[in-house]
PDB file of N, CA and C in Angstrom:
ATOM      1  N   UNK A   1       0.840  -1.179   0.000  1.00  0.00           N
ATOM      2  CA  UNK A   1       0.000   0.000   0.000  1.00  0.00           C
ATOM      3  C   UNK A   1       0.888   1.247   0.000  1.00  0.00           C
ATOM      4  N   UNK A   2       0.719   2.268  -0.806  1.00  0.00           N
ATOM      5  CA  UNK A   2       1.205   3.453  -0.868  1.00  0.00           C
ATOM      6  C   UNK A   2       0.757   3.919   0.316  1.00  0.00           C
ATOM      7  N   UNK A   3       1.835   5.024   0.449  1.00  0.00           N
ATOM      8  CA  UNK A   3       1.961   6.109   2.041  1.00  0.00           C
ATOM      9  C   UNK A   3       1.933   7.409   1.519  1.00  0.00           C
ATOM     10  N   UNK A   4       1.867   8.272   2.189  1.00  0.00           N
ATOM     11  CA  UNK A   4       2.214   9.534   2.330  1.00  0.00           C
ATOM     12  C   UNK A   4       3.369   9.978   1.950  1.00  0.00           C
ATOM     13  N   UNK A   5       4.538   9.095   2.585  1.00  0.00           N
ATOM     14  CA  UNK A   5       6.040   9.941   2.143  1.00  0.00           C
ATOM     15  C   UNK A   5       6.419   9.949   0.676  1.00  0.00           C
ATOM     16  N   UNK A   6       5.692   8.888   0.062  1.00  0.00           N
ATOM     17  CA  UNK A   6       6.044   8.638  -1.328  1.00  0.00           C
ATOM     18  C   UNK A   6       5.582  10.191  -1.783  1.00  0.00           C
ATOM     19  N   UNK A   7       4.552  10.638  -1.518  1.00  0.00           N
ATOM     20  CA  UNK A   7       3.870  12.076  -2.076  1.00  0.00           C
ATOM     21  C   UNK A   7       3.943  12.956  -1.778  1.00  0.00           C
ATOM     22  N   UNK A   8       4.898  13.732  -0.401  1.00  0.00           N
ATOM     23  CA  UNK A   8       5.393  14.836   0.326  1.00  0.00           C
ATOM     24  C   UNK A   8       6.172  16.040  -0.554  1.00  0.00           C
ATOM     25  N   UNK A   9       5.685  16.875  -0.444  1.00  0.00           N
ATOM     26  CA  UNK A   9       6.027  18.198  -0.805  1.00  0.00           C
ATOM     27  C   UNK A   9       6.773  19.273   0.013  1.00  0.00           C
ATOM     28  N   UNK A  10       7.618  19.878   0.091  1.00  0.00           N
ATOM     29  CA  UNK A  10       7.986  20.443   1.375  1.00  0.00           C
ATOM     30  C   UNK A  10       7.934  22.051   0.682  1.00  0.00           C
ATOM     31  N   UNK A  11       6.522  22.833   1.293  1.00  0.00           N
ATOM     32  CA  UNK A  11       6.134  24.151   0.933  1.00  0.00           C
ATOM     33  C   UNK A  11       7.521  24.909   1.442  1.00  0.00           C
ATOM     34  N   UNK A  12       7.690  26.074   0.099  1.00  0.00           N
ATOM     35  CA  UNK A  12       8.589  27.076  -0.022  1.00  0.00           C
ATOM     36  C   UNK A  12       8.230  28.251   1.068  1.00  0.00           C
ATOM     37  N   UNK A  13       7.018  28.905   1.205  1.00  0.00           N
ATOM     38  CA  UNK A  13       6.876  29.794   1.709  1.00  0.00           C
ATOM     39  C   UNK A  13       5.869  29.435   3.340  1.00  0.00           C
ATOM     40  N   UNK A  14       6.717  30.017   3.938  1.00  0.00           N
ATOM     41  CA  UNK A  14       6.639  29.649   5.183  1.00  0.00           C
ATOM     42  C   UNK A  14       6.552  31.044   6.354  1.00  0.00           C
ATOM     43  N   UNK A  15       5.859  30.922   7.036  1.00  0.00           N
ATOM     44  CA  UNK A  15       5.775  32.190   7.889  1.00  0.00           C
ATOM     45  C   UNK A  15       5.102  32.045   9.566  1.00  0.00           C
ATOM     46  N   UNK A  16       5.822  33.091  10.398  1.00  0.00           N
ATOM     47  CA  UNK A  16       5.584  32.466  11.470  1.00  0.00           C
ATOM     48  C   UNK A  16       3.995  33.020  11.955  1.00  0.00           C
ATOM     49  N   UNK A  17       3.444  32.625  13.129  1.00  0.00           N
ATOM     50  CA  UNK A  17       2.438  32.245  13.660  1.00  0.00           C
ATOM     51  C   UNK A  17       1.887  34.038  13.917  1.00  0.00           C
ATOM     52  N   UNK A  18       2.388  34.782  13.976  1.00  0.00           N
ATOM     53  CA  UNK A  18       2.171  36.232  14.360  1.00  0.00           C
ATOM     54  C   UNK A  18       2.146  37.114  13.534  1.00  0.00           C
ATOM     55  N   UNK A  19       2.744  36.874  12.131  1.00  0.00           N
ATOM     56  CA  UNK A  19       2.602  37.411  10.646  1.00  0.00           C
ATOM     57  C   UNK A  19       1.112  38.016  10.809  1.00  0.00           C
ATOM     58  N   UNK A  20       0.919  39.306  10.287  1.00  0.00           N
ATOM     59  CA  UNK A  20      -0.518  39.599   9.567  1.00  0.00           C
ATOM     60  C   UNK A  20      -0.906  38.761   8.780  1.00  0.00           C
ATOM     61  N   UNK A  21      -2.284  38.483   8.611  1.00  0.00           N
ATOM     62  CA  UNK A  21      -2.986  38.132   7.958  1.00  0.00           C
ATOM     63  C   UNK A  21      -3.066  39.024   6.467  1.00  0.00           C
ATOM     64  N   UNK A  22      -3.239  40.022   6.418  1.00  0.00           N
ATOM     65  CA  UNK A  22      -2.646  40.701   5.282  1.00  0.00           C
ATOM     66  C   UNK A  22      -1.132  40.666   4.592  1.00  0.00           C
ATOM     67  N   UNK A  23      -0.144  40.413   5.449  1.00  0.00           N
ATOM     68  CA  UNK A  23       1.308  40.463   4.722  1.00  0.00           C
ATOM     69  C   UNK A  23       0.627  38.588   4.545  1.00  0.00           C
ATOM     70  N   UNK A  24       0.298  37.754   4.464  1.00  0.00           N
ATOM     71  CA  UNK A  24       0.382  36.542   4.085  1.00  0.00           C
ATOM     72  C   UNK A  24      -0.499  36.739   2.922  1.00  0.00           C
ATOM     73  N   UNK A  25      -1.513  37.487   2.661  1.00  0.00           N
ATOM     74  CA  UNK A  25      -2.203  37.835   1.742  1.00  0.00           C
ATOM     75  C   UNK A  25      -1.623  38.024   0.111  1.00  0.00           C
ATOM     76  N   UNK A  26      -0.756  38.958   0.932  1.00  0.00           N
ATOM     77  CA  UNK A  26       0.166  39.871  -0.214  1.00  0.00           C
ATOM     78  C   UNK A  26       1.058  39.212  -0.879  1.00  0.00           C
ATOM     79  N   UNK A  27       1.706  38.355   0.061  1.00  0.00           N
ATOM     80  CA  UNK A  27       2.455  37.295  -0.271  1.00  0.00           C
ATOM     81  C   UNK A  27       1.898  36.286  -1.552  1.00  0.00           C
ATOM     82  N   UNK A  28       1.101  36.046  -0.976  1.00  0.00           N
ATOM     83  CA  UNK A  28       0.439  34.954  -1.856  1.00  0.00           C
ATOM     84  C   UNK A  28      -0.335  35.176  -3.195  1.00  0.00           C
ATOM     85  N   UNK A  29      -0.597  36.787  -3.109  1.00  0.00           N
ATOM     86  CA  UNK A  29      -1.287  37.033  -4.309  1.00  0.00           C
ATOM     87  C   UNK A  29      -0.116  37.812  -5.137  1.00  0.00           C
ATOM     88  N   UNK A  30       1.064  37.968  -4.528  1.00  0.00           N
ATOM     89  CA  UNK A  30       2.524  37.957  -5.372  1.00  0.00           C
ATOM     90  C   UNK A  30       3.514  36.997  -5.895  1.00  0.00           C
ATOM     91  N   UNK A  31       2.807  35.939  -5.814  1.00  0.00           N
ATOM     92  CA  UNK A  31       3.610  34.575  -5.745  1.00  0.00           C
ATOM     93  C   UNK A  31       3.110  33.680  -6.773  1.00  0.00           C
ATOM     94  N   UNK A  32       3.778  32.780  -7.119  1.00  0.00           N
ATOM     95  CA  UNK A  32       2.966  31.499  -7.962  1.00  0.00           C
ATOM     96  C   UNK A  32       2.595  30.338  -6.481  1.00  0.00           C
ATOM     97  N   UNK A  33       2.975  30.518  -5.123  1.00  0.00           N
ATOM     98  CA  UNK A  33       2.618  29.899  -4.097  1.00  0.00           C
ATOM     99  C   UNK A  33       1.460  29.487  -3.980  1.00  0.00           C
ATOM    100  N   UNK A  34       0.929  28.180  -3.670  1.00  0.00           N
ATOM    101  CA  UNK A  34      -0.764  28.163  -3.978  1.00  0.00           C
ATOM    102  C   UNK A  34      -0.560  27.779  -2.154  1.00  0.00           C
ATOM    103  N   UNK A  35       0.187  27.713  -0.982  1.00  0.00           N
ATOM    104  CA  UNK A  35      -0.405  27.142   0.396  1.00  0.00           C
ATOM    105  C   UNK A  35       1.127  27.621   0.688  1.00  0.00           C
ATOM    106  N   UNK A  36       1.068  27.917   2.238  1.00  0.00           N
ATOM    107  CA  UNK A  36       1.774  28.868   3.129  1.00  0.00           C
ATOM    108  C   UNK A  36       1.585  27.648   4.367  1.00  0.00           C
ATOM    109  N   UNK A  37       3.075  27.142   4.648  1.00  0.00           N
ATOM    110  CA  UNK A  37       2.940  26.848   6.232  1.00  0.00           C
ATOM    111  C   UNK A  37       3.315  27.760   6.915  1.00  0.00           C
ATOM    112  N   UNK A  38       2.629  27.829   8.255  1.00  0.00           N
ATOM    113  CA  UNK A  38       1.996  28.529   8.841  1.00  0.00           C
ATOM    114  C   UNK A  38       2.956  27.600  10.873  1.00  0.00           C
ATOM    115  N   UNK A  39       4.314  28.134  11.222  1.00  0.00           N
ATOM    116  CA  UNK A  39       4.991  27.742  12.321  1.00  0.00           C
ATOM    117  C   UNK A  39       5.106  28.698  13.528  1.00  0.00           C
ATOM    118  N   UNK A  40       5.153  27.991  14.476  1.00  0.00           N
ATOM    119  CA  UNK A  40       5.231  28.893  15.963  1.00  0.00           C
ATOM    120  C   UNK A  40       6.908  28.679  16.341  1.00  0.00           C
ATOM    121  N   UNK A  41       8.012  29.011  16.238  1.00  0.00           N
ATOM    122  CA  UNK A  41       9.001  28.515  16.137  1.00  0.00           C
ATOM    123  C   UNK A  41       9.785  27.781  15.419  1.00  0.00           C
ATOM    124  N   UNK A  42       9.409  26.537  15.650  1.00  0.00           N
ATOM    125  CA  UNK A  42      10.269  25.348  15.006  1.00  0.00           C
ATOM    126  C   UNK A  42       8.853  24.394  15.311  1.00  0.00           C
ATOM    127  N   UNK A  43       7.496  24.496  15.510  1.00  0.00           N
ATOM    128  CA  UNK A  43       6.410  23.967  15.943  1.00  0.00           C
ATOM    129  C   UNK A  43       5.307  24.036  14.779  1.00  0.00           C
ATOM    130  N   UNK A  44       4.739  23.272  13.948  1.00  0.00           N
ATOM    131  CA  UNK A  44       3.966  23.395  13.123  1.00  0.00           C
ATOM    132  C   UNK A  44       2.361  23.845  14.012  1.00  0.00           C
ATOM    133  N   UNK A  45       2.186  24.813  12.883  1.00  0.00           N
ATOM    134  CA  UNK A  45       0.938  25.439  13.439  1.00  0.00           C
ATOM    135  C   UNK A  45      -0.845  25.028  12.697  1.00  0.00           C
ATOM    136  N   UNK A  46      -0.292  25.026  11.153  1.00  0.00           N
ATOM    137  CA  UNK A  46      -1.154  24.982  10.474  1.00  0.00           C
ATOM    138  C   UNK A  46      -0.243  24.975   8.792  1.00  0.00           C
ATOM    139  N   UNK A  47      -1.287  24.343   8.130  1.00  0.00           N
ATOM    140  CA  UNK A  47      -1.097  24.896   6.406  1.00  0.00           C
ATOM    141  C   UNK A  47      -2.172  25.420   6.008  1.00  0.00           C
ATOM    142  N   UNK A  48      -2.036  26.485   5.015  1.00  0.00           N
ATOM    143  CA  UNK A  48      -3.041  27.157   4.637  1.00  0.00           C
ATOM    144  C   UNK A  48      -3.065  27.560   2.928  1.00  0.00           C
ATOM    145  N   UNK A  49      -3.936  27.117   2.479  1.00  0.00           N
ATOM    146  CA  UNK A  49      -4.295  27.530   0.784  1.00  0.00           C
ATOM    147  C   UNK A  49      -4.615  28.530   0.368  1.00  0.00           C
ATOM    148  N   UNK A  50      -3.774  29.568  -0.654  1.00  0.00           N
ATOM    149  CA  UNK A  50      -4.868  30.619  -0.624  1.00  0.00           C
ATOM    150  C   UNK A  50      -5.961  30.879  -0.985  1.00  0.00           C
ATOM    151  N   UNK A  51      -6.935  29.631  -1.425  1.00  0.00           N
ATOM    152  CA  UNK A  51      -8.171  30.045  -1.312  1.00  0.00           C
ATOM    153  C   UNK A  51      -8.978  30.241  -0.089  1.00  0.00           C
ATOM    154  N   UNK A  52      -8.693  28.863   1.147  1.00  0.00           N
ATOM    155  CA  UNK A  52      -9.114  28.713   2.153  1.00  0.00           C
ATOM    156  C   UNK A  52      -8.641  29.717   2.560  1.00  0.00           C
ATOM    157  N   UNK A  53      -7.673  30.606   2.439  1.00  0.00           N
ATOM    158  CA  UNK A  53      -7.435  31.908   3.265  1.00  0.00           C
ATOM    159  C   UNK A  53      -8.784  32.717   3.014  1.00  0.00           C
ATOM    160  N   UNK A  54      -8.762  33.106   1.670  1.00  0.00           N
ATOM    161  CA  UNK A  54     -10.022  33.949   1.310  1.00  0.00           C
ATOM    162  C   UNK A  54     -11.296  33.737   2.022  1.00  0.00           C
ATOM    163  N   UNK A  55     -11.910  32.127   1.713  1.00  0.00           N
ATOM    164  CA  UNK A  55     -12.815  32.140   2.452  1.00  0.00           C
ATOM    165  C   UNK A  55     -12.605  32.472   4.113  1.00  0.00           C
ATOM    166  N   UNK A  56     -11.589  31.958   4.426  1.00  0.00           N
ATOM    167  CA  UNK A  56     -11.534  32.279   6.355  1.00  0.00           C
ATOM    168  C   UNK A  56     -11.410  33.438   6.704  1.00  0.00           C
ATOM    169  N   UNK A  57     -10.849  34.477   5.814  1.00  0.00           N
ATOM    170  CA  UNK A  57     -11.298  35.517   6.180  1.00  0.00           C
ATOM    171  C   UNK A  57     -12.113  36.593   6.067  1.00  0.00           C
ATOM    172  N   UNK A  58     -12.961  36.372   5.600  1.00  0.00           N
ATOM    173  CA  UNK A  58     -14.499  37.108   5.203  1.00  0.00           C
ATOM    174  C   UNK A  58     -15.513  37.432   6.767  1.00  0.00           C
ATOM    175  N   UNK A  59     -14.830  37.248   7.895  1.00  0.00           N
ATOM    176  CA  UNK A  59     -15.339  37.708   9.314  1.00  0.00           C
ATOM    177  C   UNK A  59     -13.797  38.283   9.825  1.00  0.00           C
ATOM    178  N   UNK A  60     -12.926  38.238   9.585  1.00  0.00           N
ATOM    179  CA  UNK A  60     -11.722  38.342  10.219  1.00  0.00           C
ATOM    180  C   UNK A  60     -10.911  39.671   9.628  1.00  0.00           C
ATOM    181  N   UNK A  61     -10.417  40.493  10.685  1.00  0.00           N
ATOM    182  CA  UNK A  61      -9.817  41.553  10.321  1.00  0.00           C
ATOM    183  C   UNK A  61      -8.380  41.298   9.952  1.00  0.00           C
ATOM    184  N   UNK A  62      -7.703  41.777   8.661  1.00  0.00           N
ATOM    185  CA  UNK A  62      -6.634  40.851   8.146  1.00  0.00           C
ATOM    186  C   UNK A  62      -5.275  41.847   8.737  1.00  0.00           C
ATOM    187  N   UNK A  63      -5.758  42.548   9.864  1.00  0.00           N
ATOM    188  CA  UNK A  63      -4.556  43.214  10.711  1.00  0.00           C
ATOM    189  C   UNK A  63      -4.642  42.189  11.659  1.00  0.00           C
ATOM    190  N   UNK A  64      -5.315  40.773  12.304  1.00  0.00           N
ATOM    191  CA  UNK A  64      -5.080  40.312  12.864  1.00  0.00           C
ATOM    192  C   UNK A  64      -3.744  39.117  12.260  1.00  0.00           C
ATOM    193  N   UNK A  65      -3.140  38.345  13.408  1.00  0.00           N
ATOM    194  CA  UNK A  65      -2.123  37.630  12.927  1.00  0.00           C
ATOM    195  C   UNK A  65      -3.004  36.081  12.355  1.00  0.00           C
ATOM    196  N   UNK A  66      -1.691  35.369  11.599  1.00  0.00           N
ATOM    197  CA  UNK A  66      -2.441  34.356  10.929  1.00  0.00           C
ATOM    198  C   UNK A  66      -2.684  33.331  11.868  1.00  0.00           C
ATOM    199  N   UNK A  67      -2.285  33.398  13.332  1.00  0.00           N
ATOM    200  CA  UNK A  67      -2.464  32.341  14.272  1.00  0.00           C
ATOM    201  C   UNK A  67      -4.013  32.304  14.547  1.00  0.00           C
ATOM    202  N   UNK A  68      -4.896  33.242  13.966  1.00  0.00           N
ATOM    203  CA  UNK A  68      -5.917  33.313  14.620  1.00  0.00           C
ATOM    204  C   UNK A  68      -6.949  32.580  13.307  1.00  0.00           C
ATOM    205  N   UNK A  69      -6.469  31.827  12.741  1.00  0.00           N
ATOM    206  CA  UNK A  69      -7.040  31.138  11.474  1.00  0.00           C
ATOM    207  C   UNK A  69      -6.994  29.827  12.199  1.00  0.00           C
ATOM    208  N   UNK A  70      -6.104  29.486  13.094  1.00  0.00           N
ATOM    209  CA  UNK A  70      -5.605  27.756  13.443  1.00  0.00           C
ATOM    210  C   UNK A  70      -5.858  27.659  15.192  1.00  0.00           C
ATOM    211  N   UNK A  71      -6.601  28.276  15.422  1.00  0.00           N
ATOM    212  CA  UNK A  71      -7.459  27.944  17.145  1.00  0.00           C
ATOM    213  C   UNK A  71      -7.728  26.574  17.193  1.00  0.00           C
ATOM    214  N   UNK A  72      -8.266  25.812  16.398  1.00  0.00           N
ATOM    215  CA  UNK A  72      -8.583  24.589  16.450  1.00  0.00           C
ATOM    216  C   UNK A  72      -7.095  23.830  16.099  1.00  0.00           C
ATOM    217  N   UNK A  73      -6.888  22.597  16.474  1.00  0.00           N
ATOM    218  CA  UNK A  73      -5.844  22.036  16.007  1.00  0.00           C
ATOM    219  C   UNK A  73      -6.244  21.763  14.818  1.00  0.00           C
ATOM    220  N   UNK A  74      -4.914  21.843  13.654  1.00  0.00           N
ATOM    221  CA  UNK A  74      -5.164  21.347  12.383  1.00  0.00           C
ATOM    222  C   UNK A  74      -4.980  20.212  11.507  1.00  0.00           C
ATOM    223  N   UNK A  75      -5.847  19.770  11.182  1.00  0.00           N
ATOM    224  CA  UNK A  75      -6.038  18.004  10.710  1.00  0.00           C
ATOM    225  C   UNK A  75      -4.645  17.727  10.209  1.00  0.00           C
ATOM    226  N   UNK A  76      -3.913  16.971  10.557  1.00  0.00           N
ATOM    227  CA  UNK A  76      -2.439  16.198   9.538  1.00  0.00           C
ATOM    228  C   UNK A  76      -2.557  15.166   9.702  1.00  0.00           C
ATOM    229  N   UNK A  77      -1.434  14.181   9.031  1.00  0.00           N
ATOM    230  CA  UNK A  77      -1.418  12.497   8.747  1.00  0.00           C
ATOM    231  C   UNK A  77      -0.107  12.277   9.101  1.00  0.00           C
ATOM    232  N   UNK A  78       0.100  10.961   9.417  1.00  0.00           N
ATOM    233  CA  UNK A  78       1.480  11.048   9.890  1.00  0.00           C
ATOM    234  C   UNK A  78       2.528  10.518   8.691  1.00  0.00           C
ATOM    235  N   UNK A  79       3.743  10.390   8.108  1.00  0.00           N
ATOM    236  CA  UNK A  79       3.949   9.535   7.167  1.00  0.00           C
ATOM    237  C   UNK A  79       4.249   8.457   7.027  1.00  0.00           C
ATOM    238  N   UNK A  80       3.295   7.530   7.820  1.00  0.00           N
ATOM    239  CA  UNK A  80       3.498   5.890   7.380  1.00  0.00           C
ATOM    240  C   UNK A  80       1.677   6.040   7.264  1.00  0.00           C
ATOM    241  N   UNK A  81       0.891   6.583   7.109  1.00  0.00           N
ATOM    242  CA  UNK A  81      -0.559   6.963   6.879  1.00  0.00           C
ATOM    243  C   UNK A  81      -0.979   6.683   5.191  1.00  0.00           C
ATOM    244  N   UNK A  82      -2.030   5.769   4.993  1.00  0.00           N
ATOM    245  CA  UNK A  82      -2.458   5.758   3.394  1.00  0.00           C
ATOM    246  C   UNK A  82      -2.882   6.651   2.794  1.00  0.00           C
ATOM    247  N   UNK A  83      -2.928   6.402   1.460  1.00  0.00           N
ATOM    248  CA  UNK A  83      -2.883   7.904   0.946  1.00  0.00           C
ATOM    249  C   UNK A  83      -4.813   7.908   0.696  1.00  0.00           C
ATOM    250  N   UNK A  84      -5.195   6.747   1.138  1.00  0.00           N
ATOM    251  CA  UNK A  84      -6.672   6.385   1.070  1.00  0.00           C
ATOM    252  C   UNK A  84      -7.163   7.245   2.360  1.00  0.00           C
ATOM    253  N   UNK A  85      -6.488   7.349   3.405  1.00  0.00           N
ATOM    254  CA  UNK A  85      -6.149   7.884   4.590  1.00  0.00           C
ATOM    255  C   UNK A  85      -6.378   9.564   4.354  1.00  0.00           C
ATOM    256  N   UNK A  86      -5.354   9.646   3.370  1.00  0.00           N
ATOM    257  CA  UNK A  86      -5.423  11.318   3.023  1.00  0.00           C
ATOM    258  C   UNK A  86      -6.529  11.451   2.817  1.00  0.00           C
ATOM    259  N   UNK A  87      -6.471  11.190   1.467  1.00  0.00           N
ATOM    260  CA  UNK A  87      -8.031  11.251   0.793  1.00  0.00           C
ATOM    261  C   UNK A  87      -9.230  11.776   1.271  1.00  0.00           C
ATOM    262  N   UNK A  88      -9.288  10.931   2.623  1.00  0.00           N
ATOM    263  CA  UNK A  88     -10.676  10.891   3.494  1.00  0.00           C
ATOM    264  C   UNK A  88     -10.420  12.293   4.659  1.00  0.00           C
ATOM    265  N   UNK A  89      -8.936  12.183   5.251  1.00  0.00           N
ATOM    266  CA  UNK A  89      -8.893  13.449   5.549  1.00  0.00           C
ATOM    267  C   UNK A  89      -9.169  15.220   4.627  1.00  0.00           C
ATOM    268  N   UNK A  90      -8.733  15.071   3.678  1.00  0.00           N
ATOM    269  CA  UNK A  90      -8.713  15.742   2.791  1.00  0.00           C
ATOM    270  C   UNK A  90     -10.555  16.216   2.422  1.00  0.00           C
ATOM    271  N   UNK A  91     -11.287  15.349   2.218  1.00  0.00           N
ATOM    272  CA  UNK A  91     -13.047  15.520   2.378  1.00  0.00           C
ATOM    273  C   UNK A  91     -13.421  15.493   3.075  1.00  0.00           C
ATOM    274  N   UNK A  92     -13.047  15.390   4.030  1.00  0.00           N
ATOM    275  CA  UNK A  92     -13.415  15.935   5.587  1.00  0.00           C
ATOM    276  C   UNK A  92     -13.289  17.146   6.484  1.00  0.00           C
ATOM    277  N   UNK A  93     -12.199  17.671   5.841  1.00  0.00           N
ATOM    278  CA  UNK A  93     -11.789  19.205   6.481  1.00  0.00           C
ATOM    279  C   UNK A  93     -11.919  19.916   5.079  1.00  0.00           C
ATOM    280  N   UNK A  94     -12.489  19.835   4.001  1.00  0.00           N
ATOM    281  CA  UNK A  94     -12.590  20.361   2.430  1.00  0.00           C
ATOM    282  C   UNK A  94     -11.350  21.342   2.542  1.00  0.00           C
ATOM    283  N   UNK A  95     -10.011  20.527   2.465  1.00  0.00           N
ATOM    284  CA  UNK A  95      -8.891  21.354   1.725  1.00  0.00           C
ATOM    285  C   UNK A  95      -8.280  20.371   0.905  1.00  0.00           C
ATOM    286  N   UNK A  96      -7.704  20.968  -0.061  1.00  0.00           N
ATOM    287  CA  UNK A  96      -6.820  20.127  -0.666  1.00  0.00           C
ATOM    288  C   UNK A  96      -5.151  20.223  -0.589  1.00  0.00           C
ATOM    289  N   UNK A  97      -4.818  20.290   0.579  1.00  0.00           N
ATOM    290  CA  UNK A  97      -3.412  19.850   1.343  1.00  0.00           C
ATOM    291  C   UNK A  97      -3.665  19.713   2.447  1.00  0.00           C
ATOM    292  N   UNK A  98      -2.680  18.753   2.994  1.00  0.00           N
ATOM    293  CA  UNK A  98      -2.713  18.400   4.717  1.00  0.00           C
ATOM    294  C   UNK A  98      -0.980  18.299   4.625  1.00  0.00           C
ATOM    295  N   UNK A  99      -1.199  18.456   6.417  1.00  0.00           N
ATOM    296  CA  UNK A  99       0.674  18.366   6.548  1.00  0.00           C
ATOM    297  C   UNK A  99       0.699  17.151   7.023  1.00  0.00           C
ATOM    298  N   UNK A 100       1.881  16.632   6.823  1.00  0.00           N
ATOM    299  CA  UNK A 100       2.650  15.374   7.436  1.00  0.00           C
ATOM    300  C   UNK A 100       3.062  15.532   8.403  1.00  0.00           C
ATOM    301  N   UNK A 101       3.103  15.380   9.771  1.00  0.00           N
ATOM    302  CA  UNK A 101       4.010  15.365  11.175  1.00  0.00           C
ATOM    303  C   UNK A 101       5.020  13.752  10.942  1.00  0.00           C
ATOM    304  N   UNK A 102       6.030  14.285  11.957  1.00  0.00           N
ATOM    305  CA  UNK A 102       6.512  12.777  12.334  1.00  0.00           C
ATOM    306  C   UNK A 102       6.786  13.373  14.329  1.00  0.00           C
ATOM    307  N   UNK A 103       5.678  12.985  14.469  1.00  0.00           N
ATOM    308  CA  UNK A 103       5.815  13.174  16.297  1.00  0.00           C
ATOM    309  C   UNK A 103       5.090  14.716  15.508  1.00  0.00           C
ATOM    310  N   UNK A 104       5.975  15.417  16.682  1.00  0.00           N
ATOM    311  CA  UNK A 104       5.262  17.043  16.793  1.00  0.00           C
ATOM    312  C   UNK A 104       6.243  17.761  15.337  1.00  0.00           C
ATOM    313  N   UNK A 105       7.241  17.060  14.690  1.00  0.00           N
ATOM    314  CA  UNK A 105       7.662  17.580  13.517  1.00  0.00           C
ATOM    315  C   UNK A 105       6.863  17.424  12.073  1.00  0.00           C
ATOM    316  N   UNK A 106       6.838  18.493  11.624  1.00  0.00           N
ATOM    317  CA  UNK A 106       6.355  18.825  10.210  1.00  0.00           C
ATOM    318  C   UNK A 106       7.616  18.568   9.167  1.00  0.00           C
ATOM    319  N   UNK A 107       7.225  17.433   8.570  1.00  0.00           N
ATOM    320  CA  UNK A 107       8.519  16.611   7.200  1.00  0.00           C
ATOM    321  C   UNK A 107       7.503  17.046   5.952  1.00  0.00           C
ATOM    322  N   UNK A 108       6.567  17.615   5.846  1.00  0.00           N
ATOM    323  CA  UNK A 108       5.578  17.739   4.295  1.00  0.00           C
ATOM    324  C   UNK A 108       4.561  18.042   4.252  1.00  0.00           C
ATOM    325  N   UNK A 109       4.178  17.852   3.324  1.00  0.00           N
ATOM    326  CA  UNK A 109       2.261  18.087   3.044  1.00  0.00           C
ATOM    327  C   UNK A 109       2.195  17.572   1.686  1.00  0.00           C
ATOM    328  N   UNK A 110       1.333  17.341   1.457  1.00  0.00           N
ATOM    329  CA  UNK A 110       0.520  16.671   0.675  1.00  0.00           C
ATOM    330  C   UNK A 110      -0.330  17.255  -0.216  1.00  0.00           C
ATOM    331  N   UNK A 111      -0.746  17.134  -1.554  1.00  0.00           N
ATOM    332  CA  UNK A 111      -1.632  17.666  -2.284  1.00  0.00           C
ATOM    333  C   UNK A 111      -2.420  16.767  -2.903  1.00  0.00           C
ATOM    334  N   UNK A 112      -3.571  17.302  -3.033  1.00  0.00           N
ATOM    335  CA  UNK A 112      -4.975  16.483  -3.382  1.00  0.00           C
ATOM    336  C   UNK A 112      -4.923  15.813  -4.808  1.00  0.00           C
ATOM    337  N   UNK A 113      -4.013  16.654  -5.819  1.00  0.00           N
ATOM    338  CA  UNK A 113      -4.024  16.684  -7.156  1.00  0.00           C
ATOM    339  C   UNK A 113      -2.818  15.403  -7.166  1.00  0.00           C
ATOM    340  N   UNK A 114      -1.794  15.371  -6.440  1.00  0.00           N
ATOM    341  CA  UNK A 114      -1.182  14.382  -6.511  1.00  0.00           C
ATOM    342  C   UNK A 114      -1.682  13.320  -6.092  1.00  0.00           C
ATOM    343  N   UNK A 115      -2.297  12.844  -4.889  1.00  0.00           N
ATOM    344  CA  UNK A 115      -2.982  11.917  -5.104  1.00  0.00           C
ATOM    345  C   UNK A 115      -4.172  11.467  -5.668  1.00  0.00           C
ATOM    346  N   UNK A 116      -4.278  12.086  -6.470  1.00  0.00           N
ATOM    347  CA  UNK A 116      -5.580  11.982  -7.851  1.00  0.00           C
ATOM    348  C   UNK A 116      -4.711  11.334  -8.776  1.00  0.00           C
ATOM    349  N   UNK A 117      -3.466  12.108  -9.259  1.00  0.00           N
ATOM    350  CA  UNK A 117      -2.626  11.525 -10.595  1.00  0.00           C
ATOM    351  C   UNK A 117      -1.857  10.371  -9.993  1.00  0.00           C
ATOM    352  N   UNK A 118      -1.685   9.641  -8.445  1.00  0.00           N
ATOM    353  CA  UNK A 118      -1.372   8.645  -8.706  1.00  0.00           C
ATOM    354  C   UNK A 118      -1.806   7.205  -8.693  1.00  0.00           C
ATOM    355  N   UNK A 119      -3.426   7.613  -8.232  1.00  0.00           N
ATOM    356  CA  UNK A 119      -4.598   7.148  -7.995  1.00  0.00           C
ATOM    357  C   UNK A 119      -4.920   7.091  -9.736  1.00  0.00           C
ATOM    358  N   UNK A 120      -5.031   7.695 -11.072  1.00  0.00           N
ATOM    359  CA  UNK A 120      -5.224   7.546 -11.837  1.00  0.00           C
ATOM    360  C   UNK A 120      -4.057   6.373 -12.306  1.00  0.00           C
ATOM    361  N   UNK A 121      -3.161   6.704 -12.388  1.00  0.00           N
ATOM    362  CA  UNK A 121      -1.744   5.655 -12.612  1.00  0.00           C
ATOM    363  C   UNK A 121      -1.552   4.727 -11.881  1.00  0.00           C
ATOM    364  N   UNK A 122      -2.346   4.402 -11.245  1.00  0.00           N
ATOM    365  CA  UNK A 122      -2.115   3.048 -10.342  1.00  0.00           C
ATOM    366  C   UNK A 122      -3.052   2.073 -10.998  1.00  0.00           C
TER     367      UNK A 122
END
């Protein structure tokens, strides 16, 4: 059975937990970046898409920081997790990336489109 690590991505743009919500904005609508992890240190906080940004913030003042998007803990998989596993996470929280932990470390994330094209090729 395929895993997760086979399909890990390790996002370029990265920003910490206290960033505006607007400078992540800006970022992203200056970028070919389609998802921003989102760290408290060296501590994964969240990943975020910029669409799901858009929608999350349509109540939210975007002078607030981006920690205030990830109050809830945020859904990840670990990487020895199926990618059938993803999948179901993935339609369950309607995003199309999740991060990988190993323990409390962040090694990746995952995209929906990749496991579609290897789900087609399999």
């Amino acid at each position: 059975m395929m895993t997760n690590k086979e399909f890990m991505f390790m996002p370029r743009a990265i920003v910490q937990h206290n960033t505006k919500i607007s400078d992540v904005i800006n970022y992203l609508e200056n970028s070919s970046e389609k998802c921003i992890l989102v760290m408290n240190n060296e501590k994964f906080v969240g990943l975020i898409t910029k669409q799901e940004l858009h929608l999350a913030i349509q109540n939210i003042s975007t002078n607030s920081p981006i920690r205030i998007l990830f109050q809830k803990k945020s859904a990840y998989l670990t990487k020895n997790d199926s990618i059938i596993k993803a999948k179901l996470l993935m339609s369950n929280n309607d995003t199309s990336v999740v991060a990988v932990l190993d323990g409390e470390e962040f090694i990746g994330a995952i995209r929906k489109v990749d496991i579609m094209l290897q789900l087609y090729h399999w």
